[in-house]
C-alpha atoms as a PDB file:
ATOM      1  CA  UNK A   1      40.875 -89.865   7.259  1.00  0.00           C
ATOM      2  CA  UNK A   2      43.287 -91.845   9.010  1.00  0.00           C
ATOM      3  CA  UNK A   3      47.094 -91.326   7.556  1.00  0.00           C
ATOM      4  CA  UNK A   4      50.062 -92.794   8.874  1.00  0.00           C
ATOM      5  CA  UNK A   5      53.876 -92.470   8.162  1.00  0.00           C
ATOM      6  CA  UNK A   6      55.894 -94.233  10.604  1.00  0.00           C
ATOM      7  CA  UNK A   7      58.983 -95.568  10.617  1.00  0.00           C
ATOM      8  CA  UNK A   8      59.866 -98.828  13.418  1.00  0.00           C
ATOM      9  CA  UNK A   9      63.553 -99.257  12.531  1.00  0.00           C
ATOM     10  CA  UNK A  10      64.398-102.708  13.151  1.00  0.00           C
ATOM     11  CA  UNK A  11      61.930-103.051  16.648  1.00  0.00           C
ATOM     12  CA  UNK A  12      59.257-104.378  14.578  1.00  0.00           C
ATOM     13  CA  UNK A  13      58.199-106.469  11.400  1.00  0.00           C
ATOM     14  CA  UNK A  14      56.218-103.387   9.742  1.00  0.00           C
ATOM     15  CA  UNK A  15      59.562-101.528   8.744  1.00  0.00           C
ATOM     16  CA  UNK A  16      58.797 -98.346   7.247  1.00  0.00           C
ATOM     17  CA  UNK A  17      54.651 -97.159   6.223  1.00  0.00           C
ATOM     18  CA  UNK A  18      52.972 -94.635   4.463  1.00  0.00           C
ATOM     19  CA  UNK A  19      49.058 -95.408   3.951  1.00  0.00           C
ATOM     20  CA  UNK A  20      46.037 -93.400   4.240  1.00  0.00           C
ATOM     21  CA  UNK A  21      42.769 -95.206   5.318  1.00  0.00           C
ATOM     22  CA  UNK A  22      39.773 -93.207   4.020  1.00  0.00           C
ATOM     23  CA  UNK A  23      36.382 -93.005   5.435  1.00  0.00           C
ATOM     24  CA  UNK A  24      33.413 -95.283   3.729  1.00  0.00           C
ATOM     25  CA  UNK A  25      36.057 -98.270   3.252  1.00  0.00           C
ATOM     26  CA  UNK A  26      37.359-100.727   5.089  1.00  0.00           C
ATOM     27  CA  UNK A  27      40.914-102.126   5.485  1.00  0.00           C
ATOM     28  CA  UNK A  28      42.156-105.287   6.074  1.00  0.00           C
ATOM     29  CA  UNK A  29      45.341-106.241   8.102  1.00  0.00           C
ATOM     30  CA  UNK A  30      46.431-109.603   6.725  1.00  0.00           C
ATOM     31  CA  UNK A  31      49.644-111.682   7.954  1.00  0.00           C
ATOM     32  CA  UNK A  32      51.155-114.388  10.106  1.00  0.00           C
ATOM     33  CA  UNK A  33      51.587-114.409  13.449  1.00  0.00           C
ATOM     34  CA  UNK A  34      53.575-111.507  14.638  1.00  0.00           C
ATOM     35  CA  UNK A  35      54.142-109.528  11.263  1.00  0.00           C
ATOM     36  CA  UNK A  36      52.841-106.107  13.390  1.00  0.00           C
ATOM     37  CA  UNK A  37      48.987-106.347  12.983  1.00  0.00           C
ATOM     38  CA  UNK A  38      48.507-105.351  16.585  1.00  0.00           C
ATOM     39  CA  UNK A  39      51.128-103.098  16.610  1.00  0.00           C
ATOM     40  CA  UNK A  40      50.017-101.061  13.583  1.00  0.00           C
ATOM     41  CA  UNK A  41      46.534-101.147  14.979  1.00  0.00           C
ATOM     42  CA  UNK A  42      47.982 -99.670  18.310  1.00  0.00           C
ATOM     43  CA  UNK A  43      49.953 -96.892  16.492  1.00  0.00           C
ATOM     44  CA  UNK A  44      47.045 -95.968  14.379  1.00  0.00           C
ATOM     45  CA  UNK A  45      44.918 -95.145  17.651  1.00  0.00           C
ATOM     46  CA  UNK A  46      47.321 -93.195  19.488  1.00  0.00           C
ATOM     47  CA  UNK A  47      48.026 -96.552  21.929  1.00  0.00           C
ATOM     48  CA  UNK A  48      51.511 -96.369  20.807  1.00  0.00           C
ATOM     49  CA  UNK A  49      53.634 -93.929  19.035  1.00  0.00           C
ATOM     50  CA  UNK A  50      56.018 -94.625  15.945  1.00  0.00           C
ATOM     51  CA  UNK A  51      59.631 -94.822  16.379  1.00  0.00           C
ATOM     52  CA  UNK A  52      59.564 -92.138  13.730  1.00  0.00           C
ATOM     53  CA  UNK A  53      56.820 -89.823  11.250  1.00  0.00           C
ATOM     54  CA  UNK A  54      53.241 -89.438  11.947  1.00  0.00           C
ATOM     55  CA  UNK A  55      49.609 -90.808  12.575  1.00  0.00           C
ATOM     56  CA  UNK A  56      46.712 -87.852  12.226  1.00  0.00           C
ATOM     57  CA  UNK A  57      43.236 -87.916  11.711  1.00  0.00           C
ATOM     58  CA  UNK A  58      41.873 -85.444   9.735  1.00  0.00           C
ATOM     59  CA  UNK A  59      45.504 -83.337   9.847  1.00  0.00           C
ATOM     60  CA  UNK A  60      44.957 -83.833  13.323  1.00  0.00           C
ATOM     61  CA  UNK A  61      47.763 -86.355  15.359  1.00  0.00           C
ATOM     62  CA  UNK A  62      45.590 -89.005  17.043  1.00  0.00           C
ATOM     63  CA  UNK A  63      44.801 -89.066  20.726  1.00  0.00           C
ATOM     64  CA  UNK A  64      45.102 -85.059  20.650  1.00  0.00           C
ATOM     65  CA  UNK A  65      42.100 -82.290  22.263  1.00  0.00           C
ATOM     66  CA  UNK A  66      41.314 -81.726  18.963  1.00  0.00           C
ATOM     67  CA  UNK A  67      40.620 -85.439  17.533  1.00  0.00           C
ATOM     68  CA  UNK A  68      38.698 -86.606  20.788  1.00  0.00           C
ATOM     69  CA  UNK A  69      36.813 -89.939  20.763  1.00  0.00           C
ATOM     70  CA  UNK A  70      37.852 -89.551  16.887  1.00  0.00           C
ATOM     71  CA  UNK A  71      38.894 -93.002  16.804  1.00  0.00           C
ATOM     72  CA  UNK A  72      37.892 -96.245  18.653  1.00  0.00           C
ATOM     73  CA  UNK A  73      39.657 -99.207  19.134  1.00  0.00           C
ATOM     74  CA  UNK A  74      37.607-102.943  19.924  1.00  0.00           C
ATOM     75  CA  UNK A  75      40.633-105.061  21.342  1.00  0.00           C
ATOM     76  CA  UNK A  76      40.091-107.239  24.339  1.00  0.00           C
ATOM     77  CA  UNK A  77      36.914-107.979  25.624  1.00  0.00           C
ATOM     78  CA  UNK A  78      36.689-106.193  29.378  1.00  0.00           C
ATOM     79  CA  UNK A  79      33.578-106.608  32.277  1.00  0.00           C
ATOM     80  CA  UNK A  80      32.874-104.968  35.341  1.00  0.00           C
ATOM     81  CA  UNK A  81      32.389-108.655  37.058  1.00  0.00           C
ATOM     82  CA  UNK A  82      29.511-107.177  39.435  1.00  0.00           C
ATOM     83  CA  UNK A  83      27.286-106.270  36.421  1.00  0.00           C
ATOM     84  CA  UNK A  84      24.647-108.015  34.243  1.00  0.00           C
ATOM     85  CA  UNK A  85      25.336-107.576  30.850  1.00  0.00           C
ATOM     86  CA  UNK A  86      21.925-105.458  30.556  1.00  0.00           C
ATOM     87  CA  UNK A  87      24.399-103.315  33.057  1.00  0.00           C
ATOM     88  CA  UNK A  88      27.180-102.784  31.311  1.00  0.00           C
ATOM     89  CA  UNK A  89      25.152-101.835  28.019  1.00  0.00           C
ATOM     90  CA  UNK A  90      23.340 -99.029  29.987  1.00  0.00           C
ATOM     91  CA  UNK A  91      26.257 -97.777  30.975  1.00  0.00           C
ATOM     92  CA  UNK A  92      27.508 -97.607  27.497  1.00  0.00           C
ATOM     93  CA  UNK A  93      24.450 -96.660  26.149  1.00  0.00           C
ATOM     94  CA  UNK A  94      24.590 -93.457  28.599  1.00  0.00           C
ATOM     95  CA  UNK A  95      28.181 -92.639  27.808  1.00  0.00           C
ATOM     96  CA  UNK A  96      27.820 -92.884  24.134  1.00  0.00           C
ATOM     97  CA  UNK A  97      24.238 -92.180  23.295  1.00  0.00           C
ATOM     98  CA  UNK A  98      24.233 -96.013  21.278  1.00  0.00           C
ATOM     99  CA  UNK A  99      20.853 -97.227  21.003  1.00  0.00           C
ATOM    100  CA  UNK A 100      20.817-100.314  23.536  1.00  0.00           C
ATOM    101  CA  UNK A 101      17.871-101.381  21.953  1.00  0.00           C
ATOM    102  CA  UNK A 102      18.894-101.503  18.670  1.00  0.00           C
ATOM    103  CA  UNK A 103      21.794-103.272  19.762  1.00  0.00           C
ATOM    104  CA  UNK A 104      20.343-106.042  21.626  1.00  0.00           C
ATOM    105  CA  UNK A 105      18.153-106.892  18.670  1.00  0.00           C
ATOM    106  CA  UNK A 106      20.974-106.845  16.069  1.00  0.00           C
ATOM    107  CA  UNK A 107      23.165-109.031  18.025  1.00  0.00           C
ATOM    108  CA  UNK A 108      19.953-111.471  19.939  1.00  0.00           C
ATOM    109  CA  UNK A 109      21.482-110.071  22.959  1.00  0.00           C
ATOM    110  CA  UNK A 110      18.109-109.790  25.084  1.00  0.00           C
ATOM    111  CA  UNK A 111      18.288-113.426  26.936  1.00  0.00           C
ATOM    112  CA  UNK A 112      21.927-112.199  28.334  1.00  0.00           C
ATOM    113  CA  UNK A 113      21.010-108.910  29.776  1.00  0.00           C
ATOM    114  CA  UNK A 114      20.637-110.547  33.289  1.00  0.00           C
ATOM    115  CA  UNK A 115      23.063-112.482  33.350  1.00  0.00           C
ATOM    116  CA  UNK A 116      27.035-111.591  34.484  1.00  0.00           C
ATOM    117  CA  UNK A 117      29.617-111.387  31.717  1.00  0.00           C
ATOM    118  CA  UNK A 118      31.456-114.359  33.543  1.00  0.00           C
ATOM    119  CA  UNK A 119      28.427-116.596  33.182  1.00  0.00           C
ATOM    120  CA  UNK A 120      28.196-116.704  29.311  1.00  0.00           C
ATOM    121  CA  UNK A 121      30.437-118.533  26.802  1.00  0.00           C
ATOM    122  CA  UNK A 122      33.115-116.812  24.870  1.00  0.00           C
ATOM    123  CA  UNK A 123      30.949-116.920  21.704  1.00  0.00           C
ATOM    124  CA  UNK A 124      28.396-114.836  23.833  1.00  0.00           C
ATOM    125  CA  UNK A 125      30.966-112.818  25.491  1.00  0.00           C
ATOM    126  CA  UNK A 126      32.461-111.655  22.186  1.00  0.00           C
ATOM    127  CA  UNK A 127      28.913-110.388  20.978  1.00  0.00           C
ATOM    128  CA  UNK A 128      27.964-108.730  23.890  1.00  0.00           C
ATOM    129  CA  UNK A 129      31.824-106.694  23.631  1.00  0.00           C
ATOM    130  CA  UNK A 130      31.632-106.165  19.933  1.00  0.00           C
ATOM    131  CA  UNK A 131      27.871-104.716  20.116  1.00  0.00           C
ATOM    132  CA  UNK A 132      28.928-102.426  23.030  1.00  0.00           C
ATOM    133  CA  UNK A 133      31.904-101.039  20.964  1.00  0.00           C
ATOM    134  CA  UNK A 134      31.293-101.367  17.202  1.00  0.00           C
ATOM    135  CA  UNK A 135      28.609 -98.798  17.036  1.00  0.00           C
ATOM    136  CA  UNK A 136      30.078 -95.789  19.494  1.00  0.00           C
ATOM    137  CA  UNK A 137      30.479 -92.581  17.597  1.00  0.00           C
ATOM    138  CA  UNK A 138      33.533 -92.337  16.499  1.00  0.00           C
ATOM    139  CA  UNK A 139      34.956 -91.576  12.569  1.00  0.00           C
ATOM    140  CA  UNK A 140      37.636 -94.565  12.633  1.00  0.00           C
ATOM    141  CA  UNK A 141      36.643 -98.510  14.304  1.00  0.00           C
ATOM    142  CA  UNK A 142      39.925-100.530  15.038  1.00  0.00           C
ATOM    143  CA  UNK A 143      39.618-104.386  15.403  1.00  0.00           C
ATOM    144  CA  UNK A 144      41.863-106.772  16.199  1.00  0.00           C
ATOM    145  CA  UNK A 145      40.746-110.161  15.395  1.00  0.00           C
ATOM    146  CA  UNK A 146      36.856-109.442  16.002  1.00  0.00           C
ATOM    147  CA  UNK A 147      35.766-112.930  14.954  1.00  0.00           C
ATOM    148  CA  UNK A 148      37.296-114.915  17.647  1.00  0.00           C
ATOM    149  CA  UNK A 149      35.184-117.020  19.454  1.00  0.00           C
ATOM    150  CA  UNK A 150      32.388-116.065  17.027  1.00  0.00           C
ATOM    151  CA  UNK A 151      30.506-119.275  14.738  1.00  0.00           C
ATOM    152  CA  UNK A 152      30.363-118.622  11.183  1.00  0.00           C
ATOM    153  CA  UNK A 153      26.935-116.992  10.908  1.00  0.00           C
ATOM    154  CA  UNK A 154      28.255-114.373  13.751  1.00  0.00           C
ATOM    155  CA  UNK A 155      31.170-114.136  11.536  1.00  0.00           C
ATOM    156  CA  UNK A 156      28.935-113.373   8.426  1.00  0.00           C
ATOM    157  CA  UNK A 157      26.824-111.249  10.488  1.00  0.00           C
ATOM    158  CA  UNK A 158      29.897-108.956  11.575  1.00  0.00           C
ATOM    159  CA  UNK A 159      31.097-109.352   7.963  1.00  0.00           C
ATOM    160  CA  UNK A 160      27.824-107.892   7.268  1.00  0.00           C
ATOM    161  CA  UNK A 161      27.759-105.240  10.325  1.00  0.00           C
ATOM    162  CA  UNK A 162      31.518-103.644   9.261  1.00  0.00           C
ATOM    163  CA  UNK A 163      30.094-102.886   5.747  1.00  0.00           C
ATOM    164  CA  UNK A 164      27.276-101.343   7.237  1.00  0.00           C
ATOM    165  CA  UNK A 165      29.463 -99.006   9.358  1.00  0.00           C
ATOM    166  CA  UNK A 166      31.694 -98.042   5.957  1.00  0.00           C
ATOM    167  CA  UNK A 167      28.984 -97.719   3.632  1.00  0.00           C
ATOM    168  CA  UNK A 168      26.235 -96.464   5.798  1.00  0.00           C
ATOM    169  CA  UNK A 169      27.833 -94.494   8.424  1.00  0.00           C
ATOM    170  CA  UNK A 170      30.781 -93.319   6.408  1.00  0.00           C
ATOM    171  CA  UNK A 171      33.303 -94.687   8.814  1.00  0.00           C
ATOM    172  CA  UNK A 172      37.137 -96.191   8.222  1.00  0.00           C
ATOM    173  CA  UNK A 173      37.061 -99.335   9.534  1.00  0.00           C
ATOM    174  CA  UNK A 174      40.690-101.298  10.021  1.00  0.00           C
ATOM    175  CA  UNK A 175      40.448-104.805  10.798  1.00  0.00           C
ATOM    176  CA  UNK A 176      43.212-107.290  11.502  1.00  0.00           C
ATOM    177  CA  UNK A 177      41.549-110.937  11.066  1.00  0.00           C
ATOM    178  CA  UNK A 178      42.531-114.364   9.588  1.00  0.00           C
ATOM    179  CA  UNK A 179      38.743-115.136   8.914  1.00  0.00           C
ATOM    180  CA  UNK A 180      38.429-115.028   4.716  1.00  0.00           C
ATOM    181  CA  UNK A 181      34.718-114.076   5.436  1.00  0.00           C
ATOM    182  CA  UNK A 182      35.735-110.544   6.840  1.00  0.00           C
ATOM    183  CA  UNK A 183      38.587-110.130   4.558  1.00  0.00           C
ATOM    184  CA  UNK A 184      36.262-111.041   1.679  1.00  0.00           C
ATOM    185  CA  UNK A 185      33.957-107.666   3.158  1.00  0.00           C
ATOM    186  CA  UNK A 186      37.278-105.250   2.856  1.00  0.00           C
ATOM    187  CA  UNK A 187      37.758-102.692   0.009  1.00  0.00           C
ATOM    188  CA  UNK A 188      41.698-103.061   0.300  1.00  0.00           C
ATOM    189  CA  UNK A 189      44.062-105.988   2.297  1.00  0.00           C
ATOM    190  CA  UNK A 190      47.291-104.536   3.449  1.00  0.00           C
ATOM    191  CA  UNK A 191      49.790-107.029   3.334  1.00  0.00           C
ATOM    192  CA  UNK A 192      52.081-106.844   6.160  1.00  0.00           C
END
């Protein structure tokens, strides 16, 4: 699905790459502190390009007319500061056709709708972001440290969620985390 050969000289910690990432699995990104987690997440969605080879979805390169919205990536949480959260979810829910709904129930999101993003805590802020972008329609989800700010039942429950996206909806999902309850839910850890 995903396949990447790329090459970052002596820039970055990642060195040279060659993995495919398959649809129906997920992939963990496991390593310290600046070992190129981010970085490899931002080269496989088109965000940045490698020094040298390839990234291409489907034989297609990322970011290209014929891979659009192939290929989401759930990085840092951003809100309109004028909007409820009930808001911002229509306004995903009309761009992306997601079930608002659906969403609210999964992630007990209902009591926040009227309130501004700026008014909740983090934990709340993080669920409200990761239901909004977790379930648009796209073949590959990229996360970067999704279970930040997020208790340990959230964290099981987004364990739970990214299965549910590989096995149900035949996605590749590529997660960078340090939690052992999300890399215990990956197929494969990449080492980096």
């Amino acid at each position: 699905m995903l396949s990447i050969d790329a090459d970052y000289g002596h820039s970055t910690p990642l060195g040279h790459l060659e993995k495919n990432f398959a649809l129906g699995h997920i992939y963990g990104l496991a390593g310290p502190n600046g070992s190129g987690k981010s970085t490899l997440l931002a080269t496989l969605g088109g965000e940045l390009a490698p020094l040298d080879g390839s990234v291409k979805c489907d034989g297609h390169p990322v970011g290209t007319k014929e891979q659009p919205g192939a290929v989401v990536t759930v990085a840092e949480p951003v809100f309109l500061p004028d909007l409820t959260v009930g808001e911002h979810l229509d306004l995903i829910g009309k761009a992306t056709g997601v079930d608002v709904a659906k969403l609210c129930e999964l992630w007990a999101l209902d009591p926040l709708l009227p309130h501004p993003a700026s008014r909740l805590s983090s934990g709340q802020r993080q669920r409200v972001f990761l239901a909004a972008q977790l379930y648009q329609p796209a073949r590959a989800v990229l996360i970067d440290e999704p279970e930040r700010h997020l208790d340990a039942a959230w964290t099981e429950f987004l364990a739970s969620e990214l299965r549910y996206l590989a096995d149900e909806e035949n996605r590749c999902v590529v997660v960078a985390s340090h939690s052992d309850t999300i890399t215990q839910a990956c197929d494969e850890v990449v080492q980096l």
